[in-house]
C-alpha atoms as a PDB file:
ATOM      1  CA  UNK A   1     -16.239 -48.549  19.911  1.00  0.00           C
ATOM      2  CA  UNK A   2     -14.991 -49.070  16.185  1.00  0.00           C
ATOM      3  CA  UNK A   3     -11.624 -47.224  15.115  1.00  0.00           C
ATOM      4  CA  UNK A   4     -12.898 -44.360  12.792  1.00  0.00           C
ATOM      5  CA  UNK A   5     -14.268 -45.171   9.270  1.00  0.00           C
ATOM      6  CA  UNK A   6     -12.284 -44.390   6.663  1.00  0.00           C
ATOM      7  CA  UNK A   7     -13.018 -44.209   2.487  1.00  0.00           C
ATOM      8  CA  UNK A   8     -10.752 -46.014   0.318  1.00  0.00           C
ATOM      9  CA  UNK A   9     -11.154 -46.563  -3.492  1.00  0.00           C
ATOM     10  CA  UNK A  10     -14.933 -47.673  -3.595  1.00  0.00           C
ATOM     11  CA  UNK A  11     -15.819 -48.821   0.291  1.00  0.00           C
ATOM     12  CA  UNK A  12     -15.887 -47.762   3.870  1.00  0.00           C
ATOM     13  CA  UNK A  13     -14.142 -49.506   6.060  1.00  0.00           C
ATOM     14  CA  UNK A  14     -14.053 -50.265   9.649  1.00  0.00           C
ATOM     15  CA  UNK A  15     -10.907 -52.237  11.405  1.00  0.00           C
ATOM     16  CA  UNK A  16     -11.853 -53.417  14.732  1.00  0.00           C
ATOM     17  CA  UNK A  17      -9.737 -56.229  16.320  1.00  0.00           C
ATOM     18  CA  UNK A  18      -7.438 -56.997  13.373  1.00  0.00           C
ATOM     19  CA  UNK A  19     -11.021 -57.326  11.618  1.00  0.00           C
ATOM     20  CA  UNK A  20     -12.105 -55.270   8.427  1.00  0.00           C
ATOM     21  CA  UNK A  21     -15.564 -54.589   7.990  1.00  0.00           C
ATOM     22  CA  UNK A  22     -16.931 -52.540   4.941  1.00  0.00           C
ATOM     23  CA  UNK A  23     -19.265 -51.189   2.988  1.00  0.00           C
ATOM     24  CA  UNK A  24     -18.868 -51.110  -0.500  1.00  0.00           C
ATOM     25  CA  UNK A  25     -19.721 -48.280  -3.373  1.00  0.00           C
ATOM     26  CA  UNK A  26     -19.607 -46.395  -6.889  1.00  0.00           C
ATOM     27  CA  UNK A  27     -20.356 -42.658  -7.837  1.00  0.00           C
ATOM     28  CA  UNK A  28     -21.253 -42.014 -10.957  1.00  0.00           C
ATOM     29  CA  UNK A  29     -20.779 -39.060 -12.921  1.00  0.00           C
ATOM     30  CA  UNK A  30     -24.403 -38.271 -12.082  1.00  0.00           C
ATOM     31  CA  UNK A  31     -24.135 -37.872  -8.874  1.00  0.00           C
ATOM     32  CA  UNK A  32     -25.263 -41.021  -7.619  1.00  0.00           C
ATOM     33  CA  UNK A  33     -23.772 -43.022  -4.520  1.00  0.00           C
ATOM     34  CA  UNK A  34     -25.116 -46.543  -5.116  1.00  0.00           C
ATOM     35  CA  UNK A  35     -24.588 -48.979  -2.103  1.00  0.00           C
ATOM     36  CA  UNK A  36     -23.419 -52.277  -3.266  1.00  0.00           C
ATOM     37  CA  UNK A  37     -22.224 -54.798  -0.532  1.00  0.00           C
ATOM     38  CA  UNK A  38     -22.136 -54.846   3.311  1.00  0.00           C
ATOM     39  CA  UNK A  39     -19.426 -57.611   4.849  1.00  0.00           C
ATOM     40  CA  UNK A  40     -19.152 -57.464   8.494  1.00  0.00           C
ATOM     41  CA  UNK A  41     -16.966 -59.336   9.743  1.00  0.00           C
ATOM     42  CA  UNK A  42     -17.894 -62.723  10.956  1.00  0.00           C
ATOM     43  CA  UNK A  43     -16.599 -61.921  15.155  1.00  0.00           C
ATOM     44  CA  UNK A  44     -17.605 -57.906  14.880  1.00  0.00           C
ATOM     45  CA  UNK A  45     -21.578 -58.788  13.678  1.00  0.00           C
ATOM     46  CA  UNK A  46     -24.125 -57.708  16.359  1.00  0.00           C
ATOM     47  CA  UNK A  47     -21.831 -54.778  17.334  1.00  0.00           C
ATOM     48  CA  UNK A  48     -23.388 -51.523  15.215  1.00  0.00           C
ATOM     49  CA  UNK A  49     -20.955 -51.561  12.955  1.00  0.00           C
ATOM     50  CA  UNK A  50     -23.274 -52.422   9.181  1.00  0.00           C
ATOM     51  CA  UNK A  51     -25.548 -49.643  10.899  1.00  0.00           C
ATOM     52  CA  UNK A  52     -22.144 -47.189  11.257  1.00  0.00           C
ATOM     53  CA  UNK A  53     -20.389 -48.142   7.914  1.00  0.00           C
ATOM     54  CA  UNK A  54     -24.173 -47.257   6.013  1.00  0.00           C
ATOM     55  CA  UNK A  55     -24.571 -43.883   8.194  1.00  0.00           C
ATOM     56  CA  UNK A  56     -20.840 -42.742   7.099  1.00  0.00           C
ATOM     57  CA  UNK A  57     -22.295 -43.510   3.504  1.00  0.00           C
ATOM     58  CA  UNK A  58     -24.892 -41.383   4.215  1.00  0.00           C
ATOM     59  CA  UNK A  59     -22.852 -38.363   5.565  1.00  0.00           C
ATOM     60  CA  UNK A  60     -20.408 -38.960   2.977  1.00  0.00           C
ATOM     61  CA  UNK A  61     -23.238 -38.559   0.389  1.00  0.00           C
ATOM     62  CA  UNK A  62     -24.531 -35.612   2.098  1.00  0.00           C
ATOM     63  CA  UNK A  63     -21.304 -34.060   2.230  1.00  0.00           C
ATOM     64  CA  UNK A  64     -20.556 -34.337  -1.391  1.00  0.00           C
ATOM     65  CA  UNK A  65     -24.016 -33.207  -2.627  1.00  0.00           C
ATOM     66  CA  UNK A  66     -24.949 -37.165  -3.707  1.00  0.00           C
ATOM     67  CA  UNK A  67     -28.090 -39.148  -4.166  1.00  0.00           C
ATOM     68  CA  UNK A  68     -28.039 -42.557  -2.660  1.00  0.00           C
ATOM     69  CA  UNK A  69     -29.192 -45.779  -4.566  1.00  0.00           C
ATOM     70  CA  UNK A  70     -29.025 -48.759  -2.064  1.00  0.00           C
ATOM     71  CA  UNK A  71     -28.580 -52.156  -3.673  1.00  0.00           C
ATOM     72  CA  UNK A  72     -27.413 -53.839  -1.049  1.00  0.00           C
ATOM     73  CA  UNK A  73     -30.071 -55.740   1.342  1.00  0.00           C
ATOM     74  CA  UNK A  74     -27.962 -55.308   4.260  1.00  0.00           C
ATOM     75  CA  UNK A  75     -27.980 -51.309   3.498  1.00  0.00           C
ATOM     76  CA  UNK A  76     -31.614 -51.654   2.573  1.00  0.00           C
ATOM     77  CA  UNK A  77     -32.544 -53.244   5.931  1.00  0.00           C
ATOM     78  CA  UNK A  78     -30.864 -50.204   8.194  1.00  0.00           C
ATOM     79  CA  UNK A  79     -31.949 -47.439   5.911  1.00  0.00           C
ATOM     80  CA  UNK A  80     -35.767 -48.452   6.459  1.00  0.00           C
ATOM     81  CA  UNK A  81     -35.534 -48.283  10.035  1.00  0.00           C
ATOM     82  CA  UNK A  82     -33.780 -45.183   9.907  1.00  0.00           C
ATOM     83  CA  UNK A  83     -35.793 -42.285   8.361  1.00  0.00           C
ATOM     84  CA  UNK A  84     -33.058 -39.876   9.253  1.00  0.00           C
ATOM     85  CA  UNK A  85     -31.905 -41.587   5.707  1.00  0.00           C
ATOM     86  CA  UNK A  86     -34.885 -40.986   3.892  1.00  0.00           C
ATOM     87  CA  UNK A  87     -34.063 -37.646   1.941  1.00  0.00           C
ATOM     88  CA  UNK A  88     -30.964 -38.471   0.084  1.00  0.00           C
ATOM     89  CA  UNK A  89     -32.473 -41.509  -1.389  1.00  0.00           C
ATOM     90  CA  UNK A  90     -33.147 -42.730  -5.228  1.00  0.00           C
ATOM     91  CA  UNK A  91     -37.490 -42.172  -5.222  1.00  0.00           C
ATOM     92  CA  UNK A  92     -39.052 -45.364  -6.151  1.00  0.00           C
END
């Protein structure tokens, strides 16, 4: 299991295995989360962790009252096969 995501200035990250994964972001002064970039790391891919960095996205944007603009295709991917996503979302 991954060591606890944690925010820093605009992504997620995830260190597994002397490894940093992340995810990153920007929040505008709109209220908008928009999901940039997913890097995995190359030995940590296969593992869960794009699909944990873009659900602590998520809850982060839920938390702070934010809609969520996905950009990146990696994000993309994992939020269409997870309509638990859906509501927080930028409609098309």
């Amino acid at each position: 299991m991954p060591n606890p995501t944690q925010v820093t200035r605009s992504r997620f990250e995830i260190v597994q295995d002397g490894q940093t994964s992340y995810l990153e972001f920007e929040i505008d002064s709109h209220g908008w989360l928009t999901l940039w970039h997913t890097e995995v790391a190359e030995s940590q891919r296969g593992k869960g962790i794009a699909l944990e960095l873009v659900t602590t996205a998520f809850q982060y944007a839920k938390d702070h009252s934010l809609r969520v603009d996905v950009l990146c295709p990696v994000a993309h991917h994992i939020v269409e096969t997870h309509p638990e996503f859906q509501p927080l979302l930028r409609p098309e």
